[in-house]
Protein backbone atom coordinates (compact mmCIF):
# COMPACT_ATOMS: atom_id res chain seq x y z
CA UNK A 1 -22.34 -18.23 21.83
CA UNK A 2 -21.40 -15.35 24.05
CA UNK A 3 -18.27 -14.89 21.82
CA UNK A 4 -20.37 -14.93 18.58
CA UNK A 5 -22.86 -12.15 20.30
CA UNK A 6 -19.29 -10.08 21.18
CA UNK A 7 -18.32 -9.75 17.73
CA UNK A 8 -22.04 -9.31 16.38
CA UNK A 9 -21.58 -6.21 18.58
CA UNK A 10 -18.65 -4.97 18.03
CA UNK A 11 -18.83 -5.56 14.30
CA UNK A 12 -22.48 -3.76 14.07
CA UNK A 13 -20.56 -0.65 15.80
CA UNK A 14 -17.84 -0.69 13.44
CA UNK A 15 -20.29 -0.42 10.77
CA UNK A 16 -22.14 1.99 12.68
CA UNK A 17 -19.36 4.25 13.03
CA UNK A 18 -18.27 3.89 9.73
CA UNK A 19 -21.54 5.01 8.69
CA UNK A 20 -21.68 8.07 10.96
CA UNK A 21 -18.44 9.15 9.91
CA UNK A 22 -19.15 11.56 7.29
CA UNK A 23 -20.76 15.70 6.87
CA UNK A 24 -24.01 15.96 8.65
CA UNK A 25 -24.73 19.08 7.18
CA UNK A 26 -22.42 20.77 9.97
CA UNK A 27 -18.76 20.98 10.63
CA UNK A 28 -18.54 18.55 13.60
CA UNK A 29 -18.36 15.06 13.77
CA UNK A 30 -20.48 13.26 16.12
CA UNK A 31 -18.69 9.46 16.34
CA UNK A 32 -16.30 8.88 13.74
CA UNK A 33 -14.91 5.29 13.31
CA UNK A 34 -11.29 6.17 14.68
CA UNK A 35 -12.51 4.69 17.81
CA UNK A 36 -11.56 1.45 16.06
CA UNK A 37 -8.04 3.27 15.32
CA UNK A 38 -7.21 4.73 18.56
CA UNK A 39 -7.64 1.09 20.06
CA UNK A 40 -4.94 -0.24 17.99
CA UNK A 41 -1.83 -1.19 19.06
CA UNK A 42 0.31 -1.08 16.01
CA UNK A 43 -1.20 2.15 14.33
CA UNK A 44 -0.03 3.88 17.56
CA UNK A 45 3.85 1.69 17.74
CA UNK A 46 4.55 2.73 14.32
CA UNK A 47 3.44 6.45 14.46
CA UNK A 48 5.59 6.97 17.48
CA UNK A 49 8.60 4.99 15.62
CA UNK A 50 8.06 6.97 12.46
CA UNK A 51 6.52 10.49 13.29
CA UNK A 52 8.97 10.40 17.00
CA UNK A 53 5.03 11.61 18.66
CA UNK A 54 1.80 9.26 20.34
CA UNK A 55 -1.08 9.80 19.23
CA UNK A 56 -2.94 12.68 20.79
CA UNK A 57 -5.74 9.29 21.90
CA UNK A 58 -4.13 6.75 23.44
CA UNK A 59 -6.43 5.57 26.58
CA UNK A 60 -8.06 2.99 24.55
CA UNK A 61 -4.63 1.62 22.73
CA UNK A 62 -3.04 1.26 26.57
CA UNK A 63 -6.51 -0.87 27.65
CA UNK A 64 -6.18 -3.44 24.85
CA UNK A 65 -2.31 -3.80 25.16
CA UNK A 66 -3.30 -4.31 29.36
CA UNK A 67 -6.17 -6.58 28.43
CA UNK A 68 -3.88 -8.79 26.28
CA UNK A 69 -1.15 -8.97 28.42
CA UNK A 70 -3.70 -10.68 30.70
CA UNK A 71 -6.55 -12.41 28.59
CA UNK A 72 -3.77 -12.94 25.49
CA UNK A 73 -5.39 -12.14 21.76
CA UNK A 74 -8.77 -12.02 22.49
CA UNK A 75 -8.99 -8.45 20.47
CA UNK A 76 -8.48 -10.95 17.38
CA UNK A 77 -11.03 -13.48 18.28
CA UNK A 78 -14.19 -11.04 20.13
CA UNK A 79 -13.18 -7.31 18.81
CA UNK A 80 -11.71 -7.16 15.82
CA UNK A 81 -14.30 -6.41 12.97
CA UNK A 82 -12.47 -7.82 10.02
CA UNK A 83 -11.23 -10.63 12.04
CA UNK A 84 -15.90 -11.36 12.34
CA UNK A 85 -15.45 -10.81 8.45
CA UNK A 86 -13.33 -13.60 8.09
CA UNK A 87 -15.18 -16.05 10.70
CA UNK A 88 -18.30 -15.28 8.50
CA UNK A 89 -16.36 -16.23 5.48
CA UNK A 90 -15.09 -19.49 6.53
CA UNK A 91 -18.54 -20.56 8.08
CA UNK A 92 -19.89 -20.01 4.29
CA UNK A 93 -18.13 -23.51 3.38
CA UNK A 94 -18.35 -26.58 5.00
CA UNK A 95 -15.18 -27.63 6.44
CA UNK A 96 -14.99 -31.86 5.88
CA UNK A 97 -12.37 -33.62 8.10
CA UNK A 98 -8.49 -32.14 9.45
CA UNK A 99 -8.69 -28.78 8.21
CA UNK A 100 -5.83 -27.54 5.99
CA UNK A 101 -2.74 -25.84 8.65
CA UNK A 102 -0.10 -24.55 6.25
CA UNK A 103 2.30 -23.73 9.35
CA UNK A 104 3.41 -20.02 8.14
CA UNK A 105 2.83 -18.44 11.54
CA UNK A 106 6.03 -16.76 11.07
CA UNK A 107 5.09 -15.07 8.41
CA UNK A 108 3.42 -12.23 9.70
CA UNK A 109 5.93 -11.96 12.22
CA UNK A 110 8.26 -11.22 9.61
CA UNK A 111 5.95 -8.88 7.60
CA UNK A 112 5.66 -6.95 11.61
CA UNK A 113 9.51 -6.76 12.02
CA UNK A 114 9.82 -5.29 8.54
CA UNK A 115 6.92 -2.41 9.07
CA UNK A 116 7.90 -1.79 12.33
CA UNK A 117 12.17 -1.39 10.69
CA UNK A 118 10.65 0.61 7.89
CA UNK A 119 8.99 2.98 10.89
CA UNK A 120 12.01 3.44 12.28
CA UNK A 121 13.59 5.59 9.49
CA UNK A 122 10.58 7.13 8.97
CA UNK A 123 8.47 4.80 5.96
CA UNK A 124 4.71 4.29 7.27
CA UNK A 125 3.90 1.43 5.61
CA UNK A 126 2.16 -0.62 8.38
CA UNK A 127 -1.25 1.28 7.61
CA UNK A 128 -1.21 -0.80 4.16
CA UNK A 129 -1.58 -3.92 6.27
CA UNK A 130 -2.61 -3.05 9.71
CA UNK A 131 -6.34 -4.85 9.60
CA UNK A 132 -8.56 -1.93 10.82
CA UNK A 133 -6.82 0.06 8.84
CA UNK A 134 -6.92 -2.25 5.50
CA UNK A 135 -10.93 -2.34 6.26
CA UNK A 136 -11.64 1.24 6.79
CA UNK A 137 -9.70 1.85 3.40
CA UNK A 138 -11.14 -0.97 1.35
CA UNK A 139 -14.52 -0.26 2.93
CA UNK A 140 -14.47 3.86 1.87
CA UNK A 141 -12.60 3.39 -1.40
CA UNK A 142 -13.96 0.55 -2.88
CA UNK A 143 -17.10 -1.55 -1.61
CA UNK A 144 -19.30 2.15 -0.09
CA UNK A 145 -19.31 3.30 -2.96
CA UNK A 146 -20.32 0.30 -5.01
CA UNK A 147 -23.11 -0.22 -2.65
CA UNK A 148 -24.51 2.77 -2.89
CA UNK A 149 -24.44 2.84 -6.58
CA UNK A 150 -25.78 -0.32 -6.75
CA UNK A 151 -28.68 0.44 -4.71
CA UNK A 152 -29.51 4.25 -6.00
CA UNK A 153 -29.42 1.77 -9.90
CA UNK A 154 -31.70 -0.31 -8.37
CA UNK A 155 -34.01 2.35 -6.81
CA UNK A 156 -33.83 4.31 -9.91
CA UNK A 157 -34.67 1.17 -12.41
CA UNK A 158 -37.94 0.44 -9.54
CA UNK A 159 -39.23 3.98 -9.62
CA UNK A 160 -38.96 4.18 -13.25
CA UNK A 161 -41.54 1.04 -13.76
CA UNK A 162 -43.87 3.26 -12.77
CA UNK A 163 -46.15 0.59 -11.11
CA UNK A 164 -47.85 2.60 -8.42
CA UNK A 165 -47.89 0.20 -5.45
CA UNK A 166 -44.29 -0.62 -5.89
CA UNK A 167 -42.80 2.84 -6.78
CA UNK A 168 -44.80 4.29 -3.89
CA UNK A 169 -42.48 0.76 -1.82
CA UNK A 170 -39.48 2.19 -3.67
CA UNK A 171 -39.94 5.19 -2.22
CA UNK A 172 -40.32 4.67 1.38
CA UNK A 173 -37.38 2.08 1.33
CA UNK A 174 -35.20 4.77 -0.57
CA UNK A 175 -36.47 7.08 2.41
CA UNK A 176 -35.25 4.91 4.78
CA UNK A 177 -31.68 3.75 3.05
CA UNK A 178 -30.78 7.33 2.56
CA UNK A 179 -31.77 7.96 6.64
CA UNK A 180 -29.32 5.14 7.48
CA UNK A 181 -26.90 3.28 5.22
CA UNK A 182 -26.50 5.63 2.40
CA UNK A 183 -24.28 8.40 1.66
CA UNK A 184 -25.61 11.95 1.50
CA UNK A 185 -23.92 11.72 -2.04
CA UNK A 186 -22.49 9.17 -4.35
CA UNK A 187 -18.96 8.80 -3.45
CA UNK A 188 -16.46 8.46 -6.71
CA UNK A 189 -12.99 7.21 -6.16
CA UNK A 190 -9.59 6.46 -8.48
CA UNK A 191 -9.01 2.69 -7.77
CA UNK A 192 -12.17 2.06 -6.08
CA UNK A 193 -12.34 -1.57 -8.17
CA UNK A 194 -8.54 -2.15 -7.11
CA UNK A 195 -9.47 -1.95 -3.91
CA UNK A 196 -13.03 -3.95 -3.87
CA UNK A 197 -11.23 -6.68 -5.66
CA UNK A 198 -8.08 -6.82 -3.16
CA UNK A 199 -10.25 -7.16 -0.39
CA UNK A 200 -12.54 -9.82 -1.90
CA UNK A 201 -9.25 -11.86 -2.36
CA UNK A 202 -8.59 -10.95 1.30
CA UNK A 203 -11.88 -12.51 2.20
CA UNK A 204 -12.02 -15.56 -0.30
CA UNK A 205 -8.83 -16.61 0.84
CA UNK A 206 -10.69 -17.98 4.14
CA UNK A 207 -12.31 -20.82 1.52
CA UNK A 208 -8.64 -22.24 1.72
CA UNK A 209 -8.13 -21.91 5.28
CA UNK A 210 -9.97 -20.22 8.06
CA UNK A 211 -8.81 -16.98 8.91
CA UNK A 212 -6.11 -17.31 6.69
CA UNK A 213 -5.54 -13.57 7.13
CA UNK A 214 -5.08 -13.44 10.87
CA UNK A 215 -3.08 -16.63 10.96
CA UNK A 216 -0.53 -15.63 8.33
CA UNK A 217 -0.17 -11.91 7.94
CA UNK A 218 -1.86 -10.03 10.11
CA UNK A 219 1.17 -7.75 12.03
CA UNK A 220 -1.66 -6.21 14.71
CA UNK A 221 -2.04 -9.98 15.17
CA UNK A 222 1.68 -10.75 15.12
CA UNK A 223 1.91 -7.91 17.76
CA UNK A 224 -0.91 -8.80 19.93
CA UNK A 225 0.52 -12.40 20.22
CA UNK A 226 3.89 -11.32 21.13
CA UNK A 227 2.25 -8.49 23.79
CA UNK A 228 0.24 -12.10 24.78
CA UNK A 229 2.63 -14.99 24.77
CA UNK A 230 3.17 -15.09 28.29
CA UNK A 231 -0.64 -14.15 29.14
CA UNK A 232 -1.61 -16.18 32.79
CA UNK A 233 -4.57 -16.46 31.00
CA UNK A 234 -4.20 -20.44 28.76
CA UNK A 235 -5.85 -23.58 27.59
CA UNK A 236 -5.16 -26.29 29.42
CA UNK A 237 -6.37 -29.84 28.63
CA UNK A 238 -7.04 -32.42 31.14
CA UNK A 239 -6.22 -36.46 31.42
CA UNK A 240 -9.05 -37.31 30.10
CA UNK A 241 -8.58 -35.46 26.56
CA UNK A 242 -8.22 -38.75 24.50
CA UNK A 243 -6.65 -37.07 21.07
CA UNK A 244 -9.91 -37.41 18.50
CA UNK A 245 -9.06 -34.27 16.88
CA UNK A 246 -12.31 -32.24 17.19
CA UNK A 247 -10.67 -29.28 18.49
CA UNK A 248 -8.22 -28.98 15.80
CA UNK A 249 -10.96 -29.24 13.50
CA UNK A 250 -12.67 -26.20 14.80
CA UNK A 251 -9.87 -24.43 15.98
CA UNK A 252 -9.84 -20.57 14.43
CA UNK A 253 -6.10 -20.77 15.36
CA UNK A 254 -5.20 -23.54 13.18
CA UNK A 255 -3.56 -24.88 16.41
CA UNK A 256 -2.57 -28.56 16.96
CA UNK A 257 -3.65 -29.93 20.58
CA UNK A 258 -0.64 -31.37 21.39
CA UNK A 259 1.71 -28.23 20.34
CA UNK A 260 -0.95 -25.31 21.58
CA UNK A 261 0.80 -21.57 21.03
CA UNK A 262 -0.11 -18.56 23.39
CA UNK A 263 0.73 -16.24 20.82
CA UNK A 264 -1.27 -17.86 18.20
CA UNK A 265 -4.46 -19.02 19.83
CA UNK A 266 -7.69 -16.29 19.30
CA UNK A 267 -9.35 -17.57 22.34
CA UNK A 268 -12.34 -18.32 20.33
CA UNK A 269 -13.06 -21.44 22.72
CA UNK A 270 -14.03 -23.30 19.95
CA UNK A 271 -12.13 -26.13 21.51
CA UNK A 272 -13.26 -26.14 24.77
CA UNK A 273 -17.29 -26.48 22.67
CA UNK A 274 -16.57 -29.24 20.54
CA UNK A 275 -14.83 -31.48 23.58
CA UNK A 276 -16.97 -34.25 24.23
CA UNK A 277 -15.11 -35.07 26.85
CA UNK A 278 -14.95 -31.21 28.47
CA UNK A 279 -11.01 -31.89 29.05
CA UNK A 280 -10.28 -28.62 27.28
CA UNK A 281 -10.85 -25.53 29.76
CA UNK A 282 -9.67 -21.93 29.74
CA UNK A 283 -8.19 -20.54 33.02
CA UNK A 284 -5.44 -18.21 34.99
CA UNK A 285 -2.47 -21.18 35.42
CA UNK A 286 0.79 -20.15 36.42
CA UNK A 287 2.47 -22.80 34.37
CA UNK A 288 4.19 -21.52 31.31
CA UNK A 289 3.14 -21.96 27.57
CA UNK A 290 3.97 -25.09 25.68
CA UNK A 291 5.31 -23.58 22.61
CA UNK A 292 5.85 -20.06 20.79
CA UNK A 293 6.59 -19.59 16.99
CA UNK A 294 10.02 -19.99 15.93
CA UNK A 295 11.49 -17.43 13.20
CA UNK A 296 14.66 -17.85 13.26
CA UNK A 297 17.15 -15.36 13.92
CA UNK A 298 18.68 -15.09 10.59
CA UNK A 299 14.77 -14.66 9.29
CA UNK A 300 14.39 -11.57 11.61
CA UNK A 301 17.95 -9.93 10.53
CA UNK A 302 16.45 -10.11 7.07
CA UNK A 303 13.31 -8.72 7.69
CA UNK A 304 14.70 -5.65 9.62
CA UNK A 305 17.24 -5.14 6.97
CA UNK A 306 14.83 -4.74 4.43
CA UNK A 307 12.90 -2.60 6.75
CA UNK A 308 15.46 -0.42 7.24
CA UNK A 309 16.59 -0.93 3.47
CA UNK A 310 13.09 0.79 2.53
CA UNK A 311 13.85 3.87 2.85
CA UNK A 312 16.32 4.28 -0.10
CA UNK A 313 14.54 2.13 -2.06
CA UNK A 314 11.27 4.22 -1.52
CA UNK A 315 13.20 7.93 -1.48
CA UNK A 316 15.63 7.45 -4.59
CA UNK A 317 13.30 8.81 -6.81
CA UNK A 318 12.66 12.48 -8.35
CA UNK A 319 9.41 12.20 -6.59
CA UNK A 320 11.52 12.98 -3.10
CA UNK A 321 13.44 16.10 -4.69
CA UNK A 322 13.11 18.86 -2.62
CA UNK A 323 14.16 21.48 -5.39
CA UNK A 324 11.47 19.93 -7.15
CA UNK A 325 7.49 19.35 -5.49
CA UNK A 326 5.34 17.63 -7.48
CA UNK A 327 2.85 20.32 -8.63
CA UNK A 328 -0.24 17.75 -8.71
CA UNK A 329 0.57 16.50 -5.06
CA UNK A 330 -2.09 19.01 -3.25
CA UNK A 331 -2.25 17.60 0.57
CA UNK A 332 -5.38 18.39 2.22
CA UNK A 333 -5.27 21.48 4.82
CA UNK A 334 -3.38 20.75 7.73
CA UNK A 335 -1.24 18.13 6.16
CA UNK A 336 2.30 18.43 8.11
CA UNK A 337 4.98 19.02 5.45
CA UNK A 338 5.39 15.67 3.24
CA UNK A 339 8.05 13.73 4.76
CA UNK A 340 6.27 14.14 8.53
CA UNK A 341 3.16 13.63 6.65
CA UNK A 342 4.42 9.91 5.12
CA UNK A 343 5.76 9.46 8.42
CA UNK A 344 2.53 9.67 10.15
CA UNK A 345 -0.37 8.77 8.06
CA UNK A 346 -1.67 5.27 7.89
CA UNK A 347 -3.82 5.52 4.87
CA UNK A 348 -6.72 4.97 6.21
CA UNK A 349 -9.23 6.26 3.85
CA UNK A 350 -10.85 8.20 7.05
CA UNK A 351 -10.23 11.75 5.35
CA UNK A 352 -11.99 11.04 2.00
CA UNK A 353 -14.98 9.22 3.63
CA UNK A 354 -15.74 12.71 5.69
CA UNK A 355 -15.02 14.79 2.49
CA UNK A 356 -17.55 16.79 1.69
CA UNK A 357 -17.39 17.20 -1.91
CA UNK A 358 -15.45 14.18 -3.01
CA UNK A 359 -12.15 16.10 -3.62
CA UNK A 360 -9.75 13.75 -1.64
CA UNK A 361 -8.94 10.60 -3.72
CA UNK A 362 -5.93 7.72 -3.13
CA UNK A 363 -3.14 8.23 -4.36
CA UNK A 364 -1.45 5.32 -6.28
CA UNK A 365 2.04 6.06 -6.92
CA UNK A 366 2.50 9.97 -7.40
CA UNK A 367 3.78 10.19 -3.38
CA UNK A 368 6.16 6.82 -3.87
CA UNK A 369 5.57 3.63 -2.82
CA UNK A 370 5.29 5.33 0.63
CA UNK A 371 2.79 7.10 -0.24
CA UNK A 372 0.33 4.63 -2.08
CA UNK A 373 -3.25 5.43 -0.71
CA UNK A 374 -2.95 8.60 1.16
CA UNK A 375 -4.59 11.34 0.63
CA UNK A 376 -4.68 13.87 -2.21
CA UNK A 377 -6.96 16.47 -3.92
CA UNK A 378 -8.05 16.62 -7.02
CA UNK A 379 -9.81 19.42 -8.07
CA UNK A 380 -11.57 17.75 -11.05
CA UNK A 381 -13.40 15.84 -8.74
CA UNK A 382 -13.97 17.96 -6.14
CA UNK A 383 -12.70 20.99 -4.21
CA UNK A 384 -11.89 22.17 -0.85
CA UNK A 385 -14.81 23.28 1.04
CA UNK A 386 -13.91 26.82 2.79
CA UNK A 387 -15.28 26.08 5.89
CA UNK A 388 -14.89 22.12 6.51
CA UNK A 389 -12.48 20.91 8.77
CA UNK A 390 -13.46 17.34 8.98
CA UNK A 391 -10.56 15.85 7.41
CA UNK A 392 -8.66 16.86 10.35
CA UNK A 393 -11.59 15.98 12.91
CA UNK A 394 -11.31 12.30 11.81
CA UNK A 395 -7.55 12.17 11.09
CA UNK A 396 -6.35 9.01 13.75
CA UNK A 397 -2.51 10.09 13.93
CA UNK A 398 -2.19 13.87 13.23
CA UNK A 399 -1.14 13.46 9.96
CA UNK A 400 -3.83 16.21 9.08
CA UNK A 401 -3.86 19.09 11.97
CA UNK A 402 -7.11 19.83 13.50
CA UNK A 403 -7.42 23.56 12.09
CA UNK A 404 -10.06 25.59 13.87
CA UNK A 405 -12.64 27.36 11.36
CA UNK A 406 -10.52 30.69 11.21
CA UNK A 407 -6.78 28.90 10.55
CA UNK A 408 -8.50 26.58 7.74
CA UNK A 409 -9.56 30.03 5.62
CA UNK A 410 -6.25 31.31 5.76
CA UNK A 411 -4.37 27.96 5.01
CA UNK A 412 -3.48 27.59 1.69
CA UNK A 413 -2.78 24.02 -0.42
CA UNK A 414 -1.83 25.38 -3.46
CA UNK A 415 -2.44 28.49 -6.22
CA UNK A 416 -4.78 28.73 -9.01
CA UNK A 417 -3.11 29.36 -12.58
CA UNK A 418 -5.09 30.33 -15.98
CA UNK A 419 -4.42 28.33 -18.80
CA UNK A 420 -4.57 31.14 -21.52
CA UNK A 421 -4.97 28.65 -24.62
CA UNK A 422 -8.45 27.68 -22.93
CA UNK A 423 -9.70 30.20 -20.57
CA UNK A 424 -12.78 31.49 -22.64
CA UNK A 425 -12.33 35.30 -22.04
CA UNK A 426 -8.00 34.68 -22.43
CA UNK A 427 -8.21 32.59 -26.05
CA UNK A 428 -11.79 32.69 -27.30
CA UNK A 429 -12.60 36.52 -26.04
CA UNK A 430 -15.77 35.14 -24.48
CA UNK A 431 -17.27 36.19 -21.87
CA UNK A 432 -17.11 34.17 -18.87
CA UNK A 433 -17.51 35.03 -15.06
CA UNK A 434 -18.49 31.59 -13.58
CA UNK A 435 -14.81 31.49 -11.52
CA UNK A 436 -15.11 34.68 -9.61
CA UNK A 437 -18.34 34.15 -8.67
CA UNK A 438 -17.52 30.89 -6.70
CA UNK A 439 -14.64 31.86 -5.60
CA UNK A 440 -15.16 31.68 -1.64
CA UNK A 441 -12.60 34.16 -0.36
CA UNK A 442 -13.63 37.00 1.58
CA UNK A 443 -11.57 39.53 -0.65
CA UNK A 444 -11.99 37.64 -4.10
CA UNK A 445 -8.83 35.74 -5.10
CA UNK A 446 -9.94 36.37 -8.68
CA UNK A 447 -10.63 39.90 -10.28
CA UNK A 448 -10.62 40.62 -13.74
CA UNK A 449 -9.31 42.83 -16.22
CA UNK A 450 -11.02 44.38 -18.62
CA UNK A 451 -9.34 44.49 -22.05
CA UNK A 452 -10.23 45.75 -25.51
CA UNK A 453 -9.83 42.93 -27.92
CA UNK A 454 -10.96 42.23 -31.48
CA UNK A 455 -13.20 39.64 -33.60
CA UNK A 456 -12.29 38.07 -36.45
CA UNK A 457 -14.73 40.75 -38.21
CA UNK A 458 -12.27 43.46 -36.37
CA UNK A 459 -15.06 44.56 -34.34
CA UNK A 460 -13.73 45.70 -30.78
CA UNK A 461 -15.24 43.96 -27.57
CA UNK A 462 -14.28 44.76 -24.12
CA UNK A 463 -13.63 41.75 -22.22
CA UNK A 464 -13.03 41.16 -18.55
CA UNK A 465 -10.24 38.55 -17.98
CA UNK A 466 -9.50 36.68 -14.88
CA UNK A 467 -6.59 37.14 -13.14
CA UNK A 468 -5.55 35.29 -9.82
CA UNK A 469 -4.30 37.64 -6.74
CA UNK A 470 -1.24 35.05 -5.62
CA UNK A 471 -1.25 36.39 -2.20
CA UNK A 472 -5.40 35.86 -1.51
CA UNK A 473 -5.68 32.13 -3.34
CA UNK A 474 -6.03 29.04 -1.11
CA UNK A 475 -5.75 26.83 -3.86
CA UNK A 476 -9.24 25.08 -3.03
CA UNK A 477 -9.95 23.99 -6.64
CA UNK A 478 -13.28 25.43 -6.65
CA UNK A 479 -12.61 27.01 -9.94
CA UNK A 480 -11.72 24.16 -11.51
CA UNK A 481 -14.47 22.49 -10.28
CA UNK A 482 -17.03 24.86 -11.55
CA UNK A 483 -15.25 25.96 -14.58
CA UNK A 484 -17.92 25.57 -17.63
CA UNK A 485 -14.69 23.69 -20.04
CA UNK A 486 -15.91 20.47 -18.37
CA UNK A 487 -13.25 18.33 -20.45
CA UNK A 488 -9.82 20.08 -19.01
CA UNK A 489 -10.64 23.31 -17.24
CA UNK A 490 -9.29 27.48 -18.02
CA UNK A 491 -7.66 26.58 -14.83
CA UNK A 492 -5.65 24.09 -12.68
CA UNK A 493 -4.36 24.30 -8.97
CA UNK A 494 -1.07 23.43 -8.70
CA UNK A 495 0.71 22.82 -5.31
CA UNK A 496 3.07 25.74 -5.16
CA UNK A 497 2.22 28.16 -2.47
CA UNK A 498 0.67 25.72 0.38
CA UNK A 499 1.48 26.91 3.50
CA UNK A 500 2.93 23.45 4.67
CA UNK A 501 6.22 23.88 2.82
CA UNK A 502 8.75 27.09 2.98
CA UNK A 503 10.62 25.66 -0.33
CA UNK A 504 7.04 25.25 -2.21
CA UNK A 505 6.24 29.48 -2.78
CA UNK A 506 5.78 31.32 -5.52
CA UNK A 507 6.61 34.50 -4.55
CA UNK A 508 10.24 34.76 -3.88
CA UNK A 509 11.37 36.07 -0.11
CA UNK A 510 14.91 37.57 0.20
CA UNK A 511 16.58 34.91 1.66
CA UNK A 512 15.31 32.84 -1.03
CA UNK A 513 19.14 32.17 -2.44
């Protein structure tokens, strides 16, 4: 019970956080969920091996690495929120007899040596797998935003019976959902059903085995149980155990009594509940553990090879040309230059759940495999607010530089360019105004030029044309955005000119050759 009411708790704050993390109508965050972040392990190992830098928050990483070096991996079995996912999954079927062990323990400590190898020369892939990672992602990409559809439909469809007791219910409840669980807008994201279906797989897979997930391929698990293995902290069963085989029935672990693994146990306790006997106890013995996992050394030489392997296989592309940025790959402001950016973000989804318009979506595979689910903009969603800086607020590994309010106006992510075969005033010669009014620059980054053109009736018309002052343009998309040609705007942002790259510029220095 008192583990059960632990990860009630710390689950309810996850979601909590989660919740909180996004605009409330000013530019500060108030608790954002990389609390969960900054306490884990392996998000702060591989930034280090890959970016060469900690984490500017590493207090809370340092307690739980202390705590399991004592207690073992009891952040897996009381903390960890998608770990409570899983344990909720498997209670939803009714285990009959031995449950099903599948003995691939190794496994994730292969998947761990490979991530941690691939950190090493600088490819961040452990953020694709890392678990509080994996759930903020899935959770901001995929099921939030169903959810909230889903229950704005459902609102919508009540209110629209127009049956005055329960529309005035619909009401108040919508009142209240929009107070608390939903967003202040309906979030849209690229691969949002990818995602949602991924992590239902994730989830359904504990109808096979319990906590299939942490026993198998978890690395933050496969980390915590090597930081563990030698905990003081261990089971210990007394003379009187007489083998029935109701502890390995219940056991989260999928741990056999007689061959009982430090490094793989959860300290759920589950054992020590379902003893009839009470021979199963928990306790500080000095007495070493019975057994660890074996991998096999030829098993790790592979795994780090391929780690380290990962890098060419991930960089030989065009995509990596530095002669050549890809124009559509707009970072969001503050992003260190893209190879320290790969480097250092985890792809946690963090940054588009705090955007304020919607304009950061995943990428799938226009950064590289590397790069699959970080962050991009795309102005046809949404654009860069002027003022916001939350992206960088939230960011968990300073992948995205806290700018203060004054440095974000004057970064730039890219240029504006007019597409003269559909700007209205360019190729129709009519009359259109809507980009320079939104743009949000002090000094407009758009004026226009007034030309004489004619009709097909050879009547003159004078006709002010936008143009885009190179030097002034952030390249927040806000044109784009707004621009009336709602099918493919007058004008695209393109990522030439961000102030992350010296290579990326439009406007040619002298040392340029």
């Amino acid at each position: 019970m008192p583990r059960i009411i632990t990860q009630t708790l710390f689950l309810l704050l996850f979601f909590f956080l989660f919740l909180q993390t996004e605009s409330k109508g000013t530019d500060k965050l108030g608790y954002p969920v990389e609390l969960f972040l900054e306490m884990d392990p392996l998000v702060a190992l591989s930034t280090f091996l890959s970016g060469r830098s900690w984490p500017e928050h590493i207090g809370l990483c340092l307690l739980v690495i202390a705590i399991t070096a004592v207690l073992g991996r009891v952040f897996c079995g009381w903390v960890c929120p998608l770990g409570t996912l899983h344990n909720m999954m498997g209670a939803i079927k009714k285990w009959k007899g031995p449950q099903r062990v599948r003995n691939w323990f190794h496994a994730k400590y292969l998947l761990l040596i490979f991530l941690l190898s691939g950190s090493l020369v600088g490819i961040q892939l452990t953020g694709v797998f890392d678990p509080i990672s994996l759930l903020i992602r899935h959770l901001t990409i995929g099921v939030y935003p169903a959810f909230n559809y889903s229950a704005n439909g459902t609102m919508d469809f009540v209110y629209r019976t127009d049956v005055g007791l329960l529309t005035s219910a619909s009401d108040w409840i919508y009142d209240v959902l929009k107070k608390t669980v939903l967003a202040f807008q309906q979030p849209y994201f690229a691969q949002g059903a990818l995602l949602s279906l991924l992590f239902l797989v994730i989830l359904l897979l504990n109808l096979s085995e319990r906590r299939f997930w942490c026993r198998y391929l978890c690395p933050l698990g496969a980390l915590l149980g090597f930081l563990g293995r030698l905990a003081p902290f261990k089971r210990k069963t007394s003379k009187d155990c007489n083998s029935c085989g109701l502890c390995d029935q219940k056991c989260q672990g999928g741990i056999k009594t007689e061959a009982w693994k430090a490094s793989e146990c959860l300290y759920c306790m589950s054992c020590g509940d379902e003893c009839p006997k009470k021979a199963v106890a928990f306790g500080f013995y000095v007495k070493p553990a019975e057994e660890s996992v074996e991998i096999g050394r030829r098993n790790v030489l592979l795994a780090g090879g391929a780690g380290l392997a990962s890098v060419a296989v991930s960089r030989a592309t065009p995509l990596f040309n530095p002669t050549r940025p890809n124009p559509n790959l707009i970072r969001p402001p503050g992003a260190l230059p893209e190879p320290e950016f790969l480097a250092r973000c985890v792809k946690c989804g963090a940054c588009m759940k705090v955007c304020t318009t919607n304009a950061l979506q995943p990428t799938f595979l226009e950064a590289g495999l590397e790069g699959l689910w970080s962050p991009v903009v795309v102005p046809r969603v949404g654009y860069c607010e002027f003022n916001c800086t939350l992206c960088g607020q939230v960011c968990p590994t300073g992948a995205i530089q806290l700018l203060t309010p004054a440095q974000k106006r004057e970064w730039r992510i890219g240029t504006a360019m007019f597409d003269l075969n559909r700007c209205l005033p360019h190729a129709h010669n009519t009359p259109c105004i809507v980009c320079e009014e939104v743009c949000p620059t002090p000094k407009k980054s758009i004026w226009f030029k007034e030309v004489l053109v004619q009709d097909r009736n050879g009547q003159e018309l004078l006709v002010q044309q936008p143009r885009v002052d190179l030097k002034n343009c952030t390249g927040c998309g806000i044109c784009v955005t707004k621009c009336p040609l709602v099918d493919a705007p007058g004008v695209r942002i393109t990522s030439i000119g961000e102030t992350r790259s010296k290579k990326n510029q439009i406007l040619l220095s002298n040392n340029y050759y």
